[in-house]
C-alpha atoms as a PDB file:
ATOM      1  CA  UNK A   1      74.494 113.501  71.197  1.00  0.00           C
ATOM      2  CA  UNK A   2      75.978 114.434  74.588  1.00  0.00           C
ATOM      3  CA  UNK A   3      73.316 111.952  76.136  1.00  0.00           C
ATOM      4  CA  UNK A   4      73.905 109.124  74.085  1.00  0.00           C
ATOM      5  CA  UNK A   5      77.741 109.569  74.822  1.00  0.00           C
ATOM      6  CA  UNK A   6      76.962 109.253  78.251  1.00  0.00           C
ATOM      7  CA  UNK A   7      75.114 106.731  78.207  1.00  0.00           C
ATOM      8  CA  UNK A   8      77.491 104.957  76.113  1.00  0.00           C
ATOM      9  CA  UNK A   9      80.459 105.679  79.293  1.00  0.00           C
ATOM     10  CA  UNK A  10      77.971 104.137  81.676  1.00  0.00           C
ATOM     11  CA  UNK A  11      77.255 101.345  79.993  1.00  0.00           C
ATOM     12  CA  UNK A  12      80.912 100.437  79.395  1.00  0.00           C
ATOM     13  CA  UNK A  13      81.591 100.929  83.101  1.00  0.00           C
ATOM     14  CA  UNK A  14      78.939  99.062  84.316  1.00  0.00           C
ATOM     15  CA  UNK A  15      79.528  96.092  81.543  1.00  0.00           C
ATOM     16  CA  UNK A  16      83.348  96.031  82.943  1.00  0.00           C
ATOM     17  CA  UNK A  17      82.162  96.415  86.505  1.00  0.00           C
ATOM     18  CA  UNK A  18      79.741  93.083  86.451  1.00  0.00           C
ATOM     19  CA  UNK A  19      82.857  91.432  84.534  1.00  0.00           C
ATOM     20  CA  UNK A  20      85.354  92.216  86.793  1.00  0.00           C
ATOM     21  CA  UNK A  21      83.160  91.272  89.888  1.00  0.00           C
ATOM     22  CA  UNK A  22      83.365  87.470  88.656  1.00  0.00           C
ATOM     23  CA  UNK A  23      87.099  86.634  88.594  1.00  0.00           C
ATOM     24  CA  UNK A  24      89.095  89.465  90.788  1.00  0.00           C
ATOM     25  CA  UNK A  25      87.915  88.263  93.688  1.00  0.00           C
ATOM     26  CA  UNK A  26      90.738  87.408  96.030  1.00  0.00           C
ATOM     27  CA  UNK A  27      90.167  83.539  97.548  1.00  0.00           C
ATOM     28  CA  UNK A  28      90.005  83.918 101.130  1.00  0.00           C
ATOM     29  CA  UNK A  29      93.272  84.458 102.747  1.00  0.00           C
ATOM     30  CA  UNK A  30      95.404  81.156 103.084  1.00  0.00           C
ATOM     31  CA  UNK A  31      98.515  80.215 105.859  1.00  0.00           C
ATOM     32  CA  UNK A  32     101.792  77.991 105.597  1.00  0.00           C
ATOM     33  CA  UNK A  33     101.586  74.976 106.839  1.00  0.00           C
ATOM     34  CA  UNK A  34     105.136  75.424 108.948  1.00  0.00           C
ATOM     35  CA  UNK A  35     106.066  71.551 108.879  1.00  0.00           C
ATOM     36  CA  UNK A  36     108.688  70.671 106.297  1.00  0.00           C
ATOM     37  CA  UNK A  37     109.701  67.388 107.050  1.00  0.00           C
ATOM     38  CA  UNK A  38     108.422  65.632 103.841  1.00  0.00           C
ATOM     39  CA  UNK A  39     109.462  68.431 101.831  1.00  0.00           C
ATOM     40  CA  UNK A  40     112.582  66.652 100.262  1.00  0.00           C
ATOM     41  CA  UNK A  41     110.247  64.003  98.553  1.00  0.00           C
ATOM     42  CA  UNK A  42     107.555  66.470  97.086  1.00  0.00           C
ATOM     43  CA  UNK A  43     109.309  66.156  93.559  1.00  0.00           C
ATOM     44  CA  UNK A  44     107.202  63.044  92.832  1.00  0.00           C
ATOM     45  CA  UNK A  45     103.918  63.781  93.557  1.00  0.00           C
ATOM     46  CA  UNK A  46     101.303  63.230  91.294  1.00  0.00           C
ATOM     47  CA  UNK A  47      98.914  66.243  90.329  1.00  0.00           C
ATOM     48  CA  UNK A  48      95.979  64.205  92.377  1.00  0.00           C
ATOM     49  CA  UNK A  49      97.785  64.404  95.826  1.00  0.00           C
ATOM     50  CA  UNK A  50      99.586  67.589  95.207  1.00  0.00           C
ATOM     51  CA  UNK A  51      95.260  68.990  95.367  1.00  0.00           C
ATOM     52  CA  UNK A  52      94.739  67.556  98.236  1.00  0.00           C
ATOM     53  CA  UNK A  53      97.619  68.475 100.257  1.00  0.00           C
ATOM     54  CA  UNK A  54      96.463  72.003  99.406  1.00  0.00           C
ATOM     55  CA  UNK A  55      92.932  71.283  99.777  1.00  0.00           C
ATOM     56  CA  UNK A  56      93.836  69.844 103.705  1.00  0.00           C
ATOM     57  CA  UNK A  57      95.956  72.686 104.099  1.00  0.00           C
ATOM     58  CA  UNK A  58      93.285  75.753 103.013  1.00  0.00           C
ATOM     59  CA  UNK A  59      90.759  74.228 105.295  1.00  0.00           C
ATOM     60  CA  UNK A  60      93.392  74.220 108.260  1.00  0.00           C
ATOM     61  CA  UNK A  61      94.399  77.759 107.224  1.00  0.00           C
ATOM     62  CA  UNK A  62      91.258  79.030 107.032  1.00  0.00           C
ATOM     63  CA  UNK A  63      90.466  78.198 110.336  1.00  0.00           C
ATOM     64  CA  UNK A  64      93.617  79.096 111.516  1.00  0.00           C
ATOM     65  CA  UNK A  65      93.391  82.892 110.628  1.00  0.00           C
ATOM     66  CA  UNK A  66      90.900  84.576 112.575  1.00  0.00           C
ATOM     67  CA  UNK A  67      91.110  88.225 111.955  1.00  0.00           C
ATOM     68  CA  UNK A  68      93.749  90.564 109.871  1.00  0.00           C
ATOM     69  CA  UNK A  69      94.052  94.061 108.351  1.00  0.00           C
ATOM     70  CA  UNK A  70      95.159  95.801 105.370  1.00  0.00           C
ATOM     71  CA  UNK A  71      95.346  98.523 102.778  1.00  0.00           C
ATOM     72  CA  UNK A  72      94.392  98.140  98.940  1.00  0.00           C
ATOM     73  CA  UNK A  73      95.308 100.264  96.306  1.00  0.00           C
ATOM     74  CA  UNK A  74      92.969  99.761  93.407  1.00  0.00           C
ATOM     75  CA  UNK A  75      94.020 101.262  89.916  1.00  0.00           C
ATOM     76  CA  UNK A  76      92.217 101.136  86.616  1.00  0.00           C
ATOM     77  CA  UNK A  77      93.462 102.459  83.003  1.00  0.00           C
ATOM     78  CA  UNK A  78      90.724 102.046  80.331  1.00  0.00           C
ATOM     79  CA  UNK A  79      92.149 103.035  76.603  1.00  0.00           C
ATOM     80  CA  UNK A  80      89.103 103.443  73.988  1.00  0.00           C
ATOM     81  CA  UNK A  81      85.308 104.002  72.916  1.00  0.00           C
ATOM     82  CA  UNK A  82      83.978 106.224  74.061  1.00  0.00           C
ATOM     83  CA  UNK A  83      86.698 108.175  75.765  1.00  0.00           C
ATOM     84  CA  UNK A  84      90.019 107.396  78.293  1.00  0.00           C
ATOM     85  CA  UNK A  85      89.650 107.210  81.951  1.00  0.00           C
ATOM     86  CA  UNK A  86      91.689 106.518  84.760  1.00  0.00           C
ATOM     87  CA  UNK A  87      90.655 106.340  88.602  1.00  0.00           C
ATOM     88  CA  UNK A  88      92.679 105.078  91.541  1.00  0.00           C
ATOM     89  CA  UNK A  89      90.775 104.229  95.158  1.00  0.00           C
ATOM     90  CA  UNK A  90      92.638 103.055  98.266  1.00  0.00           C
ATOM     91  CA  UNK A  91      90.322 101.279 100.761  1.00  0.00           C
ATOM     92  CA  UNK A  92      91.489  99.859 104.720  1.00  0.00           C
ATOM     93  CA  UNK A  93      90.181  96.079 104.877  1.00  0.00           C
ATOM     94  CA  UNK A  94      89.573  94.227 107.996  1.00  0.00           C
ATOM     95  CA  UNK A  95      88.671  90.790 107.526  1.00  0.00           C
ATOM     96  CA  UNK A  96      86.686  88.511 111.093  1.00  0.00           C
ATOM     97  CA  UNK A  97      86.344  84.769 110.046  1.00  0.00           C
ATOM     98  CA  UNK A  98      84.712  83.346 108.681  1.00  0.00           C
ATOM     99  CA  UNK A  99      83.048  85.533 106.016  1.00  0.00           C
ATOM    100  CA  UNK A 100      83.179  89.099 107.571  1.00  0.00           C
ATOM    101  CA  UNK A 101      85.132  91.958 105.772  1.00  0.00           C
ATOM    102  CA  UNK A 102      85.193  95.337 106.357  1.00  0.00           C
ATOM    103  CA  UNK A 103      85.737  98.124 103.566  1.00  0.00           C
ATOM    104  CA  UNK A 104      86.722 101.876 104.501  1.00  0.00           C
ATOM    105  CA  UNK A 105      87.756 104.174 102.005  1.00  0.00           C
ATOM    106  CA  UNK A 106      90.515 106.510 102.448  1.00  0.00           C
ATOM    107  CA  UNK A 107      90.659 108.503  99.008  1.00  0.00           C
ATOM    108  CA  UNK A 108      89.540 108.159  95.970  1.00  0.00           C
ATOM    109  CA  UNK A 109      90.156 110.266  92.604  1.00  0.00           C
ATOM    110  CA  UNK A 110      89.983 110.127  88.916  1.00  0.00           C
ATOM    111  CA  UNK A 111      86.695 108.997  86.768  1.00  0.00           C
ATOM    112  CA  UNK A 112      83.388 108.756  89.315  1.00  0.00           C
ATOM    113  CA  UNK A 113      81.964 106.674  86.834  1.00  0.00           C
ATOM    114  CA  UNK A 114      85.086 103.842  87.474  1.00  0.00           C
ATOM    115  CA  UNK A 115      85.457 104.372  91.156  1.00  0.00           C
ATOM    116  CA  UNK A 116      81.597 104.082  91.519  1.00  0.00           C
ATOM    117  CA  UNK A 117      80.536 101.209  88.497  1.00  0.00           C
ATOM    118  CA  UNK A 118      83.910  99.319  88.504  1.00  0.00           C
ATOM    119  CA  UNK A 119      85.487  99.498  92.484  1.00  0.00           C
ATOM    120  CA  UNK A 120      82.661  99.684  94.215  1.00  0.00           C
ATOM    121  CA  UNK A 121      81.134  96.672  92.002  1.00  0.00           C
ATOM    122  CA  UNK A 122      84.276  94.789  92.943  1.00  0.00           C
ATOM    123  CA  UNK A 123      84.046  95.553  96.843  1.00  0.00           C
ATOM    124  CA  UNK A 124      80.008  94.428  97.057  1.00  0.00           C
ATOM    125  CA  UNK A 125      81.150  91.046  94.888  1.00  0.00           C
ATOM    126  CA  UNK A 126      83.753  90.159  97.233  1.00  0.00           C
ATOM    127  CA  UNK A 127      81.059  90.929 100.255  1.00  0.00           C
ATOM    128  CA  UNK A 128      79.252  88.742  98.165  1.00  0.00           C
ATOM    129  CA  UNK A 129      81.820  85.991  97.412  1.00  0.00           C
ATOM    130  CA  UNK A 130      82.527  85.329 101.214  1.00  0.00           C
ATOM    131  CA  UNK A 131      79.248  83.833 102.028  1.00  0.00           C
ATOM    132  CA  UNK A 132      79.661  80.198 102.949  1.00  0.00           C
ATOM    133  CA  UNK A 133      77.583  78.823  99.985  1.00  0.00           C
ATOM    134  CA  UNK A 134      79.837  80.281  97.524  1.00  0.00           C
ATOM    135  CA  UNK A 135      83.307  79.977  99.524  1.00  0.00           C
ATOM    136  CA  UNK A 136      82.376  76.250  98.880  1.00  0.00           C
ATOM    137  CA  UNK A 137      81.367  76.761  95.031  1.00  0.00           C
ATOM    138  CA  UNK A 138      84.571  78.618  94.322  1.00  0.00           C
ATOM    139  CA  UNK A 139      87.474  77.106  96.979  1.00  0.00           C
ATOM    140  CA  UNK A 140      90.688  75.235  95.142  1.00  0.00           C
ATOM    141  CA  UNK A 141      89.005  71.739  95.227  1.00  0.00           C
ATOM    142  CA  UNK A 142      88.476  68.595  93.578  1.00  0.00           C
ATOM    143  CA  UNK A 143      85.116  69.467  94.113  1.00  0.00           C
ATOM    144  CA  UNK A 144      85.389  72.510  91.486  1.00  0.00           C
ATOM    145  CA  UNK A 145      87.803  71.725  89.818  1.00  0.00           C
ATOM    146  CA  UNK A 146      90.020  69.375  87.861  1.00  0.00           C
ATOM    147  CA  UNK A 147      93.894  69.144  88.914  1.00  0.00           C
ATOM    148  CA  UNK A 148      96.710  67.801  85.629  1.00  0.00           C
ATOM    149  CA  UNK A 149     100.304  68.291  86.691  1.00  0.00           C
ATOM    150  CA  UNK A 150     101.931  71.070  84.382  1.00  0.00           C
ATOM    151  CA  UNK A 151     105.736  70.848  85.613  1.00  0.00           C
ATOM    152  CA  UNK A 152     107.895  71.338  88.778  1.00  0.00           C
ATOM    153  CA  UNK A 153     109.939  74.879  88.696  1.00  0.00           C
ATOM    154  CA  UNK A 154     112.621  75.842  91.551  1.00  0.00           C
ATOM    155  CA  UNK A 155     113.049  79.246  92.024  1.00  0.00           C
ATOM    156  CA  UNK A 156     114.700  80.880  94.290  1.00  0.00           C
ATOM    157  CA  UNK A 157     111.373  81.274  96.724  1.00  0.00           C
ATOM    158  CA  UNK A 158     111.907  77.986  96.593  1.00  0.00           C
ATOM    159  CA  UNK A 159     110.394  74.770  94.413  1.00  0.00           C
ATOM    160  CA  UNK A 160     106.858  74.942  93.249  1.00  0.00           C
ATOM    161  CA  UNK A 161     104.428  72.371  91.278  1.00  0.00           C
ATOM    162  CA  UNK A 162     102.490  74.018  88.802  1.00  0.00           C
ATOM    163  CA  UNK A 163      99.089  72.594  88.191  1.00  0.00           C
ATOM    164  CA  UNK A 164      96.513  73.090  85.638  1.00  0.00           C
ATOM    165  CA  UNK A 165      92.611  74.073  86.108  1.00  0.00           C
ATOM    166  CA  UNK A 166      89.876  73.113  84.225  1.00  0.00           C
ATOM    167  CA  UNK A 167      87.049  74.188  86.034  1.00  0.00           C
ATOM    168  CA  UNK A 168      83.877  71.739  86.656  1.00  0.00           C
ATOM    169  CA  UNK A 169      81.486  74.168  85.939  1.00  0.00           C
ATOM    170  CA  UNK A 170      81.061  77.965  84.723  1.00  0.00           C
ATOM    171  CA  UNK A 171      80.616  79.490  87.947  1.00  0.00           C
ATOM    172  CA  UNK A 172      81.619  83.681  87.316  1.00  0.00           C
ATOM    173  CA  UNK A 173      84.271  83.119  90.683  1.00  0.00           C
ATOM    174  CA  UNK A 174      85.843  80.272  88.747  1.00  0.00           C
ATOM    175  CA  UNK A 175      89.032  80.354  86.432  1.00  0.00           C
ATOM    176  CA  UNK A 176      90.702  78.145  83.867  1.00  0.00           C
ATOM    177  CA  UNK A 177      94.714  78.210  83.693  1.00  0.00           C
ATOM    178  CA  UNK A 178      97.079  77.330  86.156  1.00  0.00           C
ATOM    179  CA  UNK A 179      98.087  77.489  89.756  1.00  0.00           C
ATOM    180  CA  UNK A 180     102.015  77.968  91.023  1.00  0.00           C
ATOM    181  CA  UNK A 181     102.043  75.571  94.611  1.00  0.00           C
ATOM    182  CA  UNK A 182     105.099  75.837  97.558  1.00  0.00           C
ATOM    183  CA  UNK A 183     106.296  72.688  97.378  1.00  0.00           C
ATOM    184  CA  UNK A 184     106.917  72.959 101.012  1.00  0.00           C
ATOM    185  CA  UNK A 185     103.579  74.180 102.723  1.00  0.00           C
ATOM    186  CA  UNK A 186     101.351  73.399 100.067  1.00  0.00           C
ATOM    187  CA  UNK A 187     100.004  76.987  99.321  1.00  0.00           C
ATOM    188  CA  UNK A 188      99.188  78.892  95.989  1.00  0.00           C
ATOM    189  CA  UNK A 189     101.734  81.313  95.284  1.00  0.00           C
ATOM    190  CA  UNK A 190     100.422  82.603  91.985  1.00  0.00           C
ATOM    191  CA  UNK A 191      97.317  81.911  89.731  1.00  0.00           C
ATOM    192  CA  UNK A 192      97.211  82.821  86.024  1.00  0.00           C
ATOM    193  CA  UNK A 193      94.287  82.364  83.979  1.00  0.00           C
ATOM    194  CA  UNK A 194      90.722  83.634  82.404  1.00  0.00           C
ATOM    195  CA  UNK A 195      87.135  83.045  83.849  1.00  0.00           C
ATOM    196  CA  UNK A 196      85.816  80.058  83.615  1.00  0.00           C
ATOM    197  CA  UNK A 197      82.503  81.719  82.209  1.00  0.00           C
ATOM    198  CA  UNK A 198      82.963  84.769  79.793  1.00  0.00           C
ATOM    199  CA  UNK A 199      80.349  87.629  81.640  1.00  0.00           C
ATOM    200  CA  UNK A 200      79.658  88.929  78.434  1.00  0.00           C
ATOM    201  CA  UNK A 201      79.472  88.901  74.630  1.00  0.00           C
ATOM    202  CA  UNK A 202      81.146  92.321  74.798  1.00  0.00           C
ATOM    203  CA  UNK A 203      84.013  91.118  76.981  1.00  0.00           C
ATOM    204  CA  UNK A 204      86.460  89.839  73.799  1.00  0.00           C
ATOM    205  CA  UNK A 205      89.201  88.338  76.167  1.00  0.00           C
ATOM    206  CA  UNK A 206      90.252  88.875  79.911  1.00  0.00           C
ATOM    207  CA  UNK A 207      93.809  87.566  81.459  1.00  0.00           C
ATOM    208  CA  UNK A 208      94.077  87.779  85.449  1.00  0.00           C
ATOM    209  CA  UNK A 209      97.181  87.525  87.311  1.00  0.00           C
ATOM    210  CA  UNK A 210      97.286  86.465  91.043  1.00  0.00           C
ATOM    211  CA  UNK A 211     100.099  86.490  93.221  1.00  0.00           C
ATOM    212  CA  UNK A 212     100.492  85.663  97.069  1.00  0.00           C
ATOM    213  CA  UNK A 213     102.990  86.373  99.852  1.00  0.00           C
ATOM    214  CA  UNK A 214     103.842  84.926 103.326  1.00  0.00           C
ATOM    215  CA  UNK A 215     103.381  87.225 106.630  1.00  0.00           C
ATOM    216  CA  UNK A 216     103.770  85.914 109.663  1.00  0.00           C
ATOM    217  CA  UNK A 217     102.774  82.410 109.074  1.00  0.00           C
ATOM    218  CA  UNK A 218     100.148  83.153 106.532  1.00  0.00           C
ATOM    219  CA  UNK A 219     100.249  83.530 102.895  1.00  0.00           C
ATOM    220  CA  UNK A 220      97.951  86.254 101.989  1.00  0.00           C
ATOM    221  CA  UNK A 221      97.391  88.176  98.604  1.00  0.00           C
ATOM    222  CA  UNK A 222      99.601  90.488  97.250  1.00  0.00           C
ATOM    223  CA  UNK A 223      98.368  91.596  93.742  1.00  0.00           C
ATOM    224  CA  UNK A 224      96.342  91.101  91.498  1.00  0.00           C
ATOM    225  CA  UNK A 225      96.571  92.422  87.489  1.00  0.00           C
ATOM    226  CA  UNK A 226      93.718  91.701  85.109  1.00  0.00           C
ATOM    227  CA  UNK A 227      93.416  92.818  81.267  1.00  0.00           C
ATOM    228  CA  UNK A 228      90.147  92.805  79.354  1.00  0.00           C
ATOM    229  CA  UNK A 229      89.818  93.370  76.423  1.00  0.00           C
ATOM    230  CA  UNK A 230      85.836  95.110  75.434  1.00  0.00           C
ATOM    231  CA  UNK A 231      84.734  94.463  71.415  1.00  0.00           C
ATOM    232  CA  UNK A 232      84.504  97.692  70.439  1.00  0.00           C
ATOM    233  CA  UNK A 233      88.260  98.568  70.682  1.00  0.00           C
ATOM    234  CA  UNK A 234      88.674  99.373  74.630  1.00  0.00           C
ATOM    235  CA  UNK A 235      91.066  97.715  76.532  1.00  0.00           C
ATOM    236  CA  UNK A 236      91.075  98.043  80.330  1.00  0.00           C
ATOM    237  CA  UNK A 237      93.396  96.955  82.874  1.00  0.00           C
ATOM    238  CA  UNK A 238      92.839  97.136  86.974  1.00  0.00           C
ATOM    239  CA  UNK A 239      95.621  96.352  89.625  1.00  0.00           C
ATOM    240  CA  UNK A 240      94.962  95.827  92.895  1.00  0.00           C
ATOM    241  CA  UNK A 241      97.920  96.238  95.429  1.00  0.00           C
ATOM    242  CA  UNK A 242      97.798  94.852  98.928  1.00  0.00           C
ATOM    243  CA  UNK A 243     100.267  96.314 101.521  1.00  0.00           C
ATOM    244  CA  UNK A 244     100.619  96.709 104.849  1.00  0.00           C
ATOM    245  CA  UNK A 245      99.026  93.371 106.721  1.00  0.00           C
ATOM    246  CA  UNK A 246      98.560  92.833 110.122  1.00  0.00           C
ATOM    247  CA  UNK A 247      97.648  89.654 111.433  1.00  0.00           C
ATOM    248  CA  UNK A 248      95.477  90.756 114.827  1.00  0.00           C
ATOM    249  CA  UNK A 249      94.158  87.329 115.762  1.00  0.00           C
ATOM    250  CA  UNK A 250      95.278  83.640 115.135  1.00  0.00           C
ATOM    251  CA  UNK A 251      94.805  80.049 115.927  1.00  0.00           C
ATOM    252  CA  UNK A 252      98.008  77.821 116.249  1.00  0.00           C
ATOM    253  CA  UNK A 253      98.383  75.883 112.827  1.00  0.00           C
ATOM    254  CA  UNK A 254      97.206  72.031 113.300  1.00  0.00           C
ATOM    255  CA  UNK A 255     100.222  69.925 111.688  1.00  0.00           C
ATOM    256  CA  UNK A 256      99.915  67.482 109.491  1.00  0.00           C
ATOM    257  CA  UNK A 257     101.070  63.997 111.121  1.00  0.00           C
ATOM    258  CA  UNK A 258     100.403  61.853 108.161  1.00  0.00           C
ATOM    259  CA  UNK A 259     101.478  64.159 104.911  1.00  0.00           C
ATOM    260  CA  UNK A 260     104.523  62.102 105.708  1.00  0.00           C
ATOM    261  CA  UNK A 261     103.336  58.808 104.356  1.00  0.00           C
ATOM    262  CA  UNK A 262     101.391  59.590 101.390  1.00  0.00           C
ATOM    263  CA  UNK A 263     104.761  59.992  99.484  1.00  0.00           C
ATOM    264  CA  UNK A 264     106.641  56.939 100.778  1.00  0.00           C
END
């Protein structure tokens, strides 16, 4: 009995570990554009140009940022079959475009099976994830996916189009939902949605939550909350907290001279 309720732990870790891998990976790190001077006539724009003023602008930010560093804080609360657990693991991240990252652990506690079948999972996806092949299978394009306009918010960061995403195919790094965009430097600000490709039969639903902030000149992740629900009753939910940036080597930002004229 005591073996078959161990292997039943495992197999729940591991099953939420390869599910997680696919859609909490952070898209590579993203910078304002700093020019503003078509950012009074923004309101118009169709869904179609609004994708590929952030398309122009991700390939100019990423290589714009050269290296940075940070601290993550990764959390996960599981509730169900076959028994609670709860782990936490902060890790120091130094990222060297284009595709290098770094991962040092400072502490870790709670379940072993989590922190090693569920973080560690995450941190050797991401490693995975940066290659070129599948930067270019999973980037914010028209490429991967397809862009529908879904409204025009002001808040008081400022105004933002919201776009939908219907992903072209059911690649595990893909999502389908919706993406918040500065209306100003044409950079994703938040991302809500569920993968594109469910990793499992025993996965019954998953909800991730993105969210970005500006340092320096770049925008860079800031959290990230994601929900799944398992089919035997479980329900687990990770958050992933990124503090304390420092941008160690940039480019200057190219502008963009003719953003100007695709709204006149």
């Amino acid at each position: 009995m005591r073996r078959t309720r161990v292997g039943n732990r495992v197999g729940i870790c591991l099953l939420l570990g390869w599910s997680l891998v696919g859609f909490c990976q952070t898209p590579l790190p993203g910078a304002g554009s700093g020019g503003s001077s078509y950012a009074g006539q923004t309101a118009s724009l169709p869904a179609d140009q609004v994708a590929r003023r952030l398309q122009e602008n991700n390939a100019r930010r990423a290589a714009a940022l050269v290296q940075f560093s940070g601290t993550r804080v990764y959390h996960m609360q599981y509730r169900g079959f076959p028994s609670d657990r709860d782990a936490e693991m902060v890790v120091n991240v130094t990222y060297h475009a284009p595709d290098a990252k770094t991962f040092s652990v400072v502490s870790q506690t709670g379940s072993k099976l989590i922190i090693d079948r569920v973080f560690k999972k995450l941190i050797e996806g991401e490693q995975e994830a940066t290659s070129e092949e599948n930067r270019r299978e999973t980037a914010l394009s028209t490429d991967n996916y397809e862009f529908t306009s879904a409204g025009y918010e002001t808040t008081p960061e400022g105004a933002q189009y919201v776009l939908n995403l219907l992903p072209r195919n059911k690649n595990k790094f893909l999502y389908r939902g919706k993406i918040w965009v500065d209306a100003k430097e044409f950079a994703v600000v938040r991302i809500e949605g569920e993968p594109a490709k469910n990793p499992s039969w025993w996965i019954k639903k998953t909800e991730v939550k993105h969210r970005y902030v500006k340092v320096n000149d770049f925008w860079l992740p800031a959290e990230n909350h994601t929900e799944s629900l398992v089919r035997l009753g479980g329900r687990a939910i990770l958050s992933i907290e990124y503090k304390d940036y420092k941008i160690t080597k940039a480019a200057p930002l190219r502008g963009s001279e003719t953003a100007h004229e695709d709204s006149k």
